[in-house]
PDB file of N, CA and C in Angstrom:
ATOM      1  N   UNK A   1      -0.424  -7.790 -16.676  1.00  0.00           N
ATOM      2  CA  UNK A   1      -1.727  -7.776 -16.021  1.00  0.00           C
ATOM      3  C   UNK A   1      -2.377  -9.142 -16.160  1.00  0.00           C
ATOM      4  N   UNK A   2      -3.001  -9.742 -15.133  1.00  0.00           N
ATOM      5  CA  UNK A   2      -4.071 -10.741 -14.920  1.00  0.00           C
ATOM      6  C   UNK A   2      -5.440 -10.376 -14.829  1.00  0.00           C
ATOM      7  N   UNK A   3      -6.274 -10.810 -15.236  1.00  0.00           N
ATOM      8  CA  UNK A   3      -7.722 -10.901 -15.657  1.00  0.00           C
ATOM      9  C   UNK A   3      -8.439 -12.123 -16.323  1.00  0.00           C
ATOM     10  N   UNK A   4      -9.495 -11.969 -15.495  1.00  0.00           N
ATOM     11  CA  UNK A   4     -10.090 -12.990 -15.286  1.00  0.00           C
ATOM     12  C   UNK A   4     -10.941 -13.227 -17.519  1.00  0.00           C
ATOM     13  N   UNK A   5     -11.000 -14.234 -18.044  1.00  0.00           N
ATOM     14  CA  UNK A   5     -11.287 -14.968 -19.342  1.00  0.00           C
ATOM     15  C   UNK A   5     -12.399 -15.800 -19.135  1.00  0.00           C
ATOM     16  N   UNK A   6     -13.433 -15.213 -20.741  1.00  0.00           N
ATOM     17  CA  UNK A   6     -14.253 -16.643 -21.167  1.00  0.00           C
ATOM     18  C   UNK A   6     -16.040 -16.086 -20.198  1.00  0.00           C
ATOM     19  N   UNK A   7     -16.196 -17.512 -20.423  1.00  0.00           N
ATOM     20  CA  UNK A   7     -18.303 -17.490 -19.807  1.00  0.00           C
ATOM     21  C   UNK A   7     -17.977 -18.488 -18.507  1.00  0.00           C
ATOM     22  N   UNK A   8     -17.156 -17.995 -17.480  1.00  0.00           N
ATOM     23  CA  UNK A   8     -17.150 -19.015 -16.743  1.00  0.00           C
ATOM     24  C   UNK A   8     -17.538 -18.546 -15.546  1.00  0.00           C
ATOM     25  N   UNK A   9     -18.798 -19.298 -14.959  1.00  0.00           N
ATOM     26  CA  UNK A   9     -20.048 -19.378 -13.949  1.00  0.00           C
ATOM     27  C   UNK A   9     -19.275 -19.779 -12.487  1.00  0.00           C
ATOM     28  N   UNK A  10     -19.139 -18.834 -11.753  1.00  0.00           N
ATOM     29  CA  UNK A  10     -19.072 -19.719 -10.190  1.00  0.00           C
ATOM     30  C   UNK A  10     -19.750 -19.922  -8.833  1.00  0.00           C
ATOM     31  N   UNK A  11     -19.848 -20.399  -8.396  1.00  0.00           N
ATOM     32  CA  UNK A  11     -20.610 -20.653  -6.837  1.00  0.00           C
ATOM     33  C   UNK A  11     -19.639 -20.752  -5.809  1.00  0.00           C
ATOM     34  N   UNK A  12     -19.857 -20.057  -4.602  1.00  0.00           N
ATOM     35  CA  UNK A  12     -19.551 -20.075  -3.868  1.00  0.00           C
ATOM     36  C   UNK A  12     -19.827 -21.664  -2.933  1.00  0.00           C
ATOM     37  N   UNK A  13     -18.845 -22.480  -2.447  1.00  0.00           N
ATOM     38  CA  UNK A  13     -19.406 -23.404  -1.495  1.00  0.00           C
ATOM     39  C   UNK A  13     -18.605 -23.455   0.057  1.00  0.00           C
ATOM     40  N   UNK A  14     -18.970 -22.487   1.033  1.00  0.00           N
ATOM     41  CA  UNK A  14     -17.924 -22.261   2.085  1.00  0.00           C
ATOM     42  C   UNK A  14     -17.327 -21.476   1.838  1.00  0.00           C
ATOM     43  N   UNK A  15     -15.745 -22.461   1.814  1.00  0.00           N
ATOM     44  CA  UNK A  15     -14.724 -21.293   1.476  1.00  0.00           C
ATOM     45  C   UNK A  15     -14.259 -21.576   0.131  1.00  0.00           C
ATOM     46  N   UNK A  16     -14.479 -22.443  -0.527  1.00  0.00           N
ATOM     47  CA  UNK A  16     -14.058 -22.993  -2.068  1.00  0.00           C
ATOM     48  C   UNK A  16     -15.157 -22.209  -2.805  1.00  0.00           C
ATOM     49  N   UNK A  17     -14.598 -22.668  -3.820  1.00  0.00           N
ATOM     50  CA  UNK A  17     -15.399 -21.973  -5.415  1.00  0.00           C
ATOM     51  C   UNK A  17     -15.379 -23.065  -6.450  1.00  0.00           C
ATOM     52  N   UNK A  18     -16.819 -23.165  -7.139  1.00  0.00           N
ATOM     53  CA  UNK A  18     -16.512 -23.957  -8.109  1.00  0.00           C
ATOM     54  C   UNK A  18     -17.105 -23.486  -9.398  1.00  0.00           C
ATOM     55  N   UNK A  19     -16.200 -23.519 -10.587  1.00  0.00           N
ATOM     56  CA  UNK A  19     -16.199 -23.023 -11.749  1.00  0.00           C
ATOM     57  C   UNK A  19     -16.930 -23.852 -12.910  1.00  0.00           C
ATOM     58  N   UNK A  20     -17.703 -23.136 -13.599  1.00  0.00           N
ATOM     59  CA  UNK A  20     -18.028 -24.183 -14.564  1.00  0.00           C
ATOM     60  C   UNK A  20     -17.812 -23.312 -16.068  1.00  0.00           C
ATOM     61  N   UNK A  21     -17.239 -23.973 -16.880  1.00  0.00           N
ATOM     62  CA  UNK A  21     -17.652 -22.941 -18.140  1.00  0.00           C
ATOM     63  C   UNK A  21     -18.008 -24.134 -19.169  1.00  0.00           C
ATOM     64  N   UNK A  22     -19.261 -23.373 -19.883  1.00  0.00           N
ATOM     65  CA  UNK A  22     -20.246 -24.142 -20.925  1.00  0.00           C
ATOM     66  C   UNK A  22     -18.722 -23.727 -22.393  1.00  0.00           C
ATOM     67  N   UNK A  23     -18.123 -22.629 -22.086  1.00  0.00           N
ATOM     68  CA  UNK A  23     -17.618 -22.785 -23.659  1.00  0.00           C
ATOM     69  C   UNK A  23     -16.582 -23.533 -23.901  1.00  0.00           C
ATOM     70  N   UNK A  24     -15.596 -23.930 -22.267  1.00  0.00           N
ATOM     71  CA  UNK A  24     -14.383 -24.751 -22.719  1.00  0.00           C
ATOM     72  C   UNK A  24     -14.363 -26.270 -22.196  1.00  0.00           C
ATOM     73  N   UNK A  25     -16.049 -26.417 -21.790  1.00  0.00           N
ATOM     74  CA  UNK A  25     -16.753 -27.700 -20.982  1.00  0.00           C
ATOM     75  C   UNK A  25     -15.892 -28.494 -20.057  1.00  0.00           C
ATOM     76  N   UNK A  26     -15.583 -27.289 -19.603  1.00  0.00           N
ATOM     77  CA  UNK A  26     -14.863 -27.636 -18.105  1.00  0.00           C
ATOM     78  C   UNK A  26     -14.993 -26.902 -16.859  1.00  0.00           C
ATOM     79  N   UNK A  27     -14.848 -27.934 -15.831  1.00  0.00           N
ATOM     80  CA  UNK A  27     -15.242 -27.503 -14.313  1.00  0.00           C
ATOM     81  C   UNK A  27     -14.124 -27.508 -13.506  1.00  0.00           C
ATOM     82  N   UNK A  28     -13.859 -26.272 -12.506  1.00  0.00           N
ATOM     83  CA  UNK A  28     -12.565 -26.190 -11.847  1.00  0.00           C
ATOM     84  C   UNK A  28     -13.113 -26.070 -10.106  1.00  0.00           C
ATOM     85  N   UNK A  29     -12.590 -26.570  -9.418  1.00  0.00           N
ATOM     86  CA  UNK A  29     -12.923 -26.720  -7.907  1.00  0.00           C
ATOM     87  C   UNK A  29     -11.387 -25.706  -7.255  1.00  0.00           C
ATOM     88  N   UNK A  30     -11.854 -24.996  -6.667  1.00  0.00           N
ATOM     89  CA  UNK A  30     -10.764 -24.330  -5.623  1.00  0.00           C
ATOM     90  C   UNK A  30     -10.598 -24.170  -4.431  1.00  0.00           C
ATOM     91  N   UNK A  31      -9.417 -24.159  -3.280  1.00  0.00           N
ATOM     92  CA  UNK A  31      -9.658 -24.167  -2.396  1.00  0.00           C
ATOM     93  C   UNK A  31      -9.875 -22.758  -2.032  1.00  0.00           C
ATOM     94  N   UNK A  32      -9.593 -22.235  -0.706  1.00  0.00           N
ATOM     95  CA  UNK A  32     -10.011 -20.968   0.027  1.00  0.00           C
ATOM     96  C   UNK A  32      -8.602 -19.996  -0.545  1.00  0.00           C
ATOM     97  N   UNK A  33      -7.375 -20.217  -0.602  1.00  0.00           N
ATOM     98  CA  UNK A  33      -6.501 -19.299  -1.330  1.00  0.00           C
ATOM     99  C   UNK A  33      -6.856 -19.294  -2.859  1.00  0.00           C
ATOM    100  N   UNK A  34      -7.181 -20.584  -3.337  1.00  0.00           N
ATOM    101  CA  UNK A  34      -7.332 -20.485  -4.851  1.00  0.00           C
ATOM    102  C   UNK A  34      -8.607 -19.507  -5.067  1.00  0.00           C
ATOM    103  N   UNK A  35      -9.864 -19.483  -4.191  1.00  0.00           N
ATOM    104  CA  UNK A  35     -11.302 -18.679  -4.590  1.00  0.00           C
ATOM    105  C   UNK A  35     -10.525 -17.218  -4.017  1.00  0.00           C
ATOM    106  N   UNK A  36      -9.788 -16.760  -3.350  1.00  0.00           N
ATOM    107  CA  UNK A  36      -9.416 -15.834  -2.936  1.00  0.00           C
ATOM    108  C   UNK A  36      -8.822 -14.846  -4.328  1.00  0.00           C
ATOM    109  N   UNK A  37      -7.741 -15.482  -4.835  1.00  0.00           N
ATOM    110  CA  UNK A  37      -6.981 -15.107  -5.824  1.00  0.00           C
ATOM    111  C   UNK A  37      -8.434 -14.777  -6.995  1.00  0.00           C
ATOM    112  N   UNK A  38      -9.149 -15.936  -7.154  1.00  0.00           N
ATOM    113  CA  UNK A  38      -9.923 -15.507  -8.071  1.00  0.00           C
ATOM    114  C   UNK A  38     -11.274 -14.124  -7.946  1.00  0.00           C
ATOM    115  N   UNK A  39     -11.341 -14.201  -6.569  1.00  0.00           N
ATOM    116  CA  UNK A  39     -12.139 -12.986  -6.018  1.00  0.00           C
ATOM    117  C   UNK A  39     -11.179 -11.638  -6.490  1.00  0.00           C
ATOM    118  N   UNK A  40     -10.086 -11.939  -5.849  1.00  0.00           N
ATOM    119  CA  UNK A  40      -9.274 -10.321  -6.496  1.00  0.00           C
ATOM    120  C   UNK A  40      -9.091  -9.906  -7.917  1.00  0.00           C
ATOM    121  N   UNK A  41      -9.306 -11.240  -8.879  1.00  0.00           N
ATOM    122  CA  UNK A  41      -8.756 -11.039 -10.338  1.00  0.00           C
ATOM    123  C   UNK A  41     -10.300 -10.340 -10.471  1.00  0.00           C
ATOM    124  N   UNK A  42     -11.801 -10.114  -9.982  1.00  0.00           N
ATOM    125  CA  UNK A  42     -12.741  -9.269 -10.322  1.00  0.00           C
ATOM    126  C   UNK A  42     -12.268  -8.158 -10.634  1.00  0.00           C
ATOM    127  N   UNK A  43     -10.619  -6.993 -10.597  1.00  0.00           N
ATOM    128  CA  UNK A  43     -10.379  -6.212 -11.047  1.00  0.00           C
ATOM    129  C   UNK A  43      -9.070  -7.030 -11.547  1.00  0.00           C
ATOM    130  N   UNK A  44      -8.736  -6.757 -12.453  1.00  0.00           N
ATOM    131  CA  UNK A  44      -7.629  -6.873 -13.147  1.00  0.00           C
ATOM    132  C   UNK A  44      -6.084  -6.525 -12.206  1.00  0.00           C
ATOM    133  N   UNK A  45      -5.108  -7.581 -11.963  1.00  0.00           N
ATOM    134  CA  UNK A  45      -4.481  -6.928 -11.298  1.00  0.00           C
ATOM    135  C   UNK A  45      -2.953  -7.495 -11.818  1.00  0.00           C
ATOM    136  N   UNK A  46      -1.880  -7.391 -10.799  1.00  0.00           N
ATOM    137  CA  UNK A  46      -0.465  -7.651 -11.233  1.00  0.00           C
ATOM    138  C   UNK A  46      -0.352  -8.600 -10.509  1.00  0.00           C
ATOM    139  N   UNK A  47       1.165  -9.754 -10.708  1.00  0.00           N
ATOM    140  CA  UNK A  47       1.499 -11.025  -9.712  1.00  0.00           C
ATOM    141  C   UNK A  47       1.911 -10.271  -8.286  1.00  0.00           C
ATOM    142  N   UNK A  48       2.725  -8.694  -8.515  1.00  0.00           N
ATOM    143  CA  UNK A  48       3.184  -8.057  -6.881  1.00  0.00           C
ATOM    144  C   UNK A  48       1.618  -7.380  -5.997  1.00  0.00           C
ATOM    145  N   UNK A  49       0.522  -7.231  -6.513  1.00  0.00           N
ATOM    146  CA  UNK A  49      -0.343  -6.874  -6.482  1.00  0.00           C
ATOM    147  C   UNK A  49      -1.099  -8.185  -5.528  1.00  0.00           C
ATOM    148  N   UNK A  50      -1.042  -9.171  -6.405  1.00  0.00           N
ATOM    149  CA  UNK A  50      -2.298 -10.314  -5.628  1.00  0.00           C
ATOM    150  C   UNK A  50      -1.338 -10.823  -4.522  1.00  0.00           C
ATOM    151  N   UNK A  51       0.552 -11.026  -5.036  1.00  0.00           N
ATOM    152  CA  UNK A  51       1.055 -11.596  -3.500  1.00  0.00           C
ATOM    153  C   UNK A  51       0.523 -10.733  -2.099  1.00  0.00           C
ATOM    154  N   UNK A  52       1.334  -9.400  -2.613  1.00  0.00           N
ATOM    155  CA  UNK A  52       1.241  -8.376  -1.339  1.00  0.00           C
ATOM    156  C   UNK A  52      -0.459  -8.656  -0.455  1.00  0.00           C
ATOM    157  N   UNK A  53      -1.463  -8.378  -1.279  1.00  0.00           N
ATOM    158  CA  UNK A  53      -2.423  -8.585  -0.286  1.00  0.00           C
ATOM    159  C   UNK A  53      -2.415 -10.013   0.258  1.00  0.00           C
ATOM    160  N   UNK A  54      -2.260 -10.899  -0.744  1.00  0.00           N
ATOM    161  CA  UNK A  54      -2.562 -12.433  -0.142  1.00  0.00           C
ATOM    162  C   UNK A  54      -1.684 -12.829   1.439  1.00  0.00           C
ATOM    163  N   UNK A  55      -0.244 -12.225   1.310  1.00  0.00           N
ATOM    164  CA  UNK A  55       0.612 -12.553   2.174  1.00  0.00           C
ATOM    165  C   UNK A  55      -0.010 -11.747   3.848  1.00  0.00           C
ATOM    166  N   UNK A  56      -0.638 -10.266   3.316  1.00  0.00           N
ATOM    167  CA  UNK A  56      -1.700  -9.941   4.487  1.00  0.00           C
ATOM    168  C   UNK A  56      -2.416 -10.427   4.796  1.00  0.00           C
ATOM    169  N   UNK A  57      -3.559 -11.658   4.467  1.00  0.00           N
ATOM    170  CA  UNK A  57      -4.047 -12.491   4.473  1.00  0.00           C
ATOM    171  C   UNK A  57      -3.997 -14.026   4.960  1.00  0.00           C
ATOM    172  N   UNK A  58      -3.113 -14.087   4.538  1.00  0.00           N
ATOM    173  CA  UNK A  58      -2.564 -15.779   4.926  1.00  0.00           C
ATOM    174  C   UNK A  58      -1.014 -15.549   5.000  1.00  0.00           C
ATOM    175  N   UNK A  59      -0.680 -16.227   6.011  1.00  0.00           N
ATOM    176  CA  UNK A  59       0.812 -16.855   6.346  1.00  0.00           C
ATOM    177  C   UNK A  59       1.589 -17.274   5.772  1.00  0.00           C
ATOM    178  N   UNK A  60       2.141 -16.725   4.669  1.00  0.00           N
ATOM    179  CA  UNK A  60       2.767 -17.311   3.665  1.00  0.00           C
ATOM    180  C   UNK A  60       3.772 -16.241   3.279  1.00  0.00           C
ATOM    181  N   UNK A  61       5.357 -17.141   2.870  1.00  0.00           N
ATOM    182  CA  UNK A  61       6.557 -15.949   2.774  1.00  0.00           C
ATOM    183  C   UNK A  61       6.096 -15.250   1.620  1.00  0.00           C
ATOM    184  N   UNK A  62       7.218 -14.781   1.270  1.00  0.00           N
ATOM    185  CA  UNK A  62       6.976 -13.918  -0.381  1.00  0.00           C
ATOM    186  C   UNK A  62       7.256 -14.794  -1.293  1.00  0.00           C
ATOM    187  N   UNK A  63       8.019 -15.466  -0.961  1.00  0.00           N
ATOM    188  CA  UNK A  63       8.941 -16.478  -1.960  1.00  0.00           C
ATOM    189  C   UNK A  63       7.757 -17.559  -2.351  1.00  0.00           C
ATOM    190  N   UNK A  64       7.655 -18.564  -1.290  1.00  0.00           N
ATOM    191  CA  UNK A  64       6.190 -19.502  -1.024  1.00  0.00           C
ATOM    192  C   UNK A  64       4.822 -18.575  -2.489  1.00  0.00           C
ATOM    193  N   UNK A  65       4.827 -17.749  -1.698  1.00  0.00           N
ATOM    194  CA  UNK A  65       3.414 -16.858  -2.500  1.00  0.00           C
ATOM    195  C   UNK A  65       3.671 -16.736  -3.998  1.00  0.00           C
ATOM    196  N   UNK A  66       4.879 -16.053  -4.716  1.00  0.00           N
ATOM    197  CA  UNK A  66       5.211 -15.789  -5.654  1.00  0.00           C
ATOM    198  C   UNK A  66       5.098 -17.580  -6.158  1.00  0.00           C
ATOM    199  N   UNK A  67       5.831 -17.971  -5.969  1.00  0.00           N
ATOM    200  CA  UNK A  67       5.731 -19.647  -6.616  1.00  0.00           C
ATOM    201  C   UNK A  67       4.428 -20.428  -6.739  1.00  0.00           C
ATOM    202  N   UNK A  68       3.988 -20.410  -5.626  1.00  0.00           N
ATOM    203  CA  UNK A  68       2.171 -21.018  -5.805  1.00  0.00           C
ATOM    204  C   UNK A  68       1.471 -20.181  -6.288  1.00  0.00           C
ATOM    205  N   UNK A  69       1.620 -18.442  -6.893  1.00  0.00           N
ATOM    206  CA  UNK A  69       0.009 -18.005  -7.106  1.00  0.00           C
ATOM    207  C   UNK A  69       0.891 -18.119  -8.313  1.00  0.00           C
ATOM    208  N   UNK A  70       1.618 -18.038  -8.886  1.00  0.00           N
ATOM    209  CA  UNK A  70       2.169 -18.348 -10.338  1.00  0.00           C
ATOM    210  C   UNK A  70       2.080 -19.800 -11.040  1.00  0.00           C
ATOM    211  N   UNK A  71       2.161 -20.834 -10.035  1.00  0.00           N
ATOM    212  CA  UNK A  71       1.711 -22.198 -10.931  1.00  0.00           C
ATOM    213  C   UNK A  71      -0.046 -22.146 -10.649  1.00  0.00           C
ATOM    214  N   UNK A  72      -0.601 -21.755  -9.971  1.00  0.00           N
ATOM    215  CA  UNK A  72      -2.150 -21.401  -9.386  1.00  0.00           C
ATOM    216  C   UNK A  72      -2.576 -20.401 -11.291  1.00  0.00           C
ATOM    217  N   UNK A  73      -1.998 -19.635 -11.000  1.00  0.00           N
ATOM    218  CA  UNK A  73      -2.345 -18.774 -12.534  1.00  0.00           C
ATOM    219  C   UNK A  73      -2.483 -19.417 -14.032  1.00  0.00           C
ATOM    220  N   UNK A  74      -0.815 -20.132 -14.089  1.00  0.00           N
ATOM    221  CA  UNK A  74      -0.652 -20.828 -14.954  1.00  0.00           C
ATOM    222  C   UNK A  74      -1.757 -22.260 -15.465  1.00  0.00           C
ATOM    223  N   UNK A  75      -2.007 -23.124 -14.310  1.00  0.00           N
ATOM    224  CA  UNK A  75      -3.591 -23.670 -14.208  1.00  0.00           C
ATOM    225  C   UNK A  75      -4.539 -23.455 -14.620  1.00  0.00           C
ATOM    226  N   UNK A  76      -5.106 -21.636 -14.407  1.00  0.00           N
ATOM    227  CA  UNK A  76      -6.521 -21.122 -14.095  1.00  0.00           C
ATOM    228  C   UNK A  76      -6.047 -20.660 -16.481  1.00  0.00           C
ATOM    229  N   UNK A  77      -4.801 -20.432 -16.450  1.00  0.00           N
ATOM    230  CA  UNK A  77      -4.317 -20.102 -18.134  1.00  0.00           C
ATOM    231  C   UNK A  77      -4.801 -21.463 -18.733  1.00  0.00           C
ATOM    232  N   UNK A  78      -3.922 -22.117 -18.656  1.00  0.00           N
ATOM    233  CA  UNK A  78      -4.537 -23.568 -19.526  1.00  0.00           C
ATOM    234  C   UNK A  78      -5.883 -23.802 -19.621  1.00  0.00           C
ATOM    235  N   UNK A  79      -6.385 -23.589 -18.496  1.00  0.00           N
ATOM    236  CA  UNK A  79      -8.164 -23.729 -18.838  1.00  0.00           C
ATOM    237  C   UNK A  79      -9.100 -23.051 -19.527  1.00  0.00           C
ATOM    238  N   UNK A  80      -8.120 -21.643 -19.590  1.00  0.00           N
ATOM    239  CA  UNK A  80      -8.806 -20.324 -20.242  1.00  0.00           C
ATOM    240  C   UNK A  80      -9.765 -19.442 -19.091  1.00  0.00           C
ATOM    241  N   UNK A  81      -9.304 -19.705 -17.675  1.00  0.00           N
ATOM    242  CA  UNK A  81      -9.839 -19.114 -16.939  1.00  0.00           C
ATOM    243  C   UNK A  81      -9.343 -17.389 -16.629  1.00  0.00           C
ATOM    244  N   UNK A  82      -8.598 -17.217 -17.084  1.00  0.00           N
ATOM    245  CA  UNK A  82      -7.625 -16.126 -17.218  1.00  0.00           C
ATOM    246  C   UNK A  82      -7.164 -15.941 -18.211  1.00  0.00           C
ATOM    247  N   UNK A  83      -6.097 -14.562 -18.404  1.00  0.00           N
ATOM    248  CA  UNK A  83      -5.319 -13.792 -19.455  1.00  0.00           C
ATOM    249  C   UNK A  83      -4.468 -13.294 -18.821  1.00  0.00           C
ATOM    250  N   UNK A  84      -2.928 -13.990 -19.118  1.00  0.00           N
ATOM    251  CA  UNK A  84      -1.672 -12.913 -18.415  1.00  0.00           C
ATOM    252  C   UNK A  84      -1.264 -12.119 -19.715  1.00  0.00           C
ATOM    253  N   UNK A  85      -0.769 -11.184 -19.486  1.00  0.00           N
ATOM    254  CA  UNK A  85      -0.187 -10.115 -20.572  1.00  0.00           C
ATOM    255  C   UNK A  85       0.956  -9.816 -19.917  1.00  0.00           C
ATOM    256  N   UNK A  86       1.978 -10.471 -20.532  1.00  0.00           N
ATOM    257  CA  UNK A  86       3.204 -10.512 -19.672  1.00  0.00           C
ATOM    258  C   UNK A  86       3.525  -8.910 -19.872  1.00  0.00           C
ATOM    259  N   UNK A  87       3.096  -7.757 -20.528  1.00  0.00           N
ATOM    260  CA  UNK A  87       3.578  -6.656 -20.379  1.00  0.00           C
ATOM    261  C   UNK A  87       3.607  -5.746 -19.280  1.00  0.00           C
TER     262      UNK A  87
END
C-alpha cells in the first residue's frame, strides 16, 4: 500500500501542485500526472490500483505507467512525501 506521509501543505496552481512541508523543509513542484497520482494517494492505494485508473486517464501503455509512477513514488519516498509498505 501507498499513502500519502508527514505535515505536507499543497496548492493547487492549474494543473500542477506545489508541496511544501515545514517538517522536512522541503518544497516539491509537480506536473499534471505527478498532482494526479498525488490526488489519488488521498485514499491509500496499490501501484495496479493508481496505473489502471491513470492509464484511463492519460495515454500511456502499462509498461510506460508502471515504470514512471514507480520512479514518481520512489521521489515523493525520499522526501517523505509518502509510505510504501511493500506488503
Amino acid at each position: 500500500m501507498i499513502q500519502r506521509k508527514g505535515d505536507w501543505l499543497s496548492a493547487r496552481v492549474g494543473d500542477e501542485v506545489m508541496m511544501m512541508s515545514t517538517e522536512h523543509g522541503k518544497y516539491i513542484g509537480m506536473n499534471e500526472v505527478g498532482s494526479r497520482i498525488w490526488d489519488l494517494l488521498e485514499t491509500p492505494s496499490d501501484l495496479a490500483t493508481l496505473c489502471a485508473q491513470l492509464q484511463r486517464e492519460f495515454a500511456v501503455s502499462p509498461a510506460d505507467c508502471e515504470t514512471e509512477v514507480r520512479a514518481f513514488l520512489a521521489e515523493m519516498e525520499r522526501n517523505g512525501a509518502v509510505a510504501i509498505d511493500p506488503a
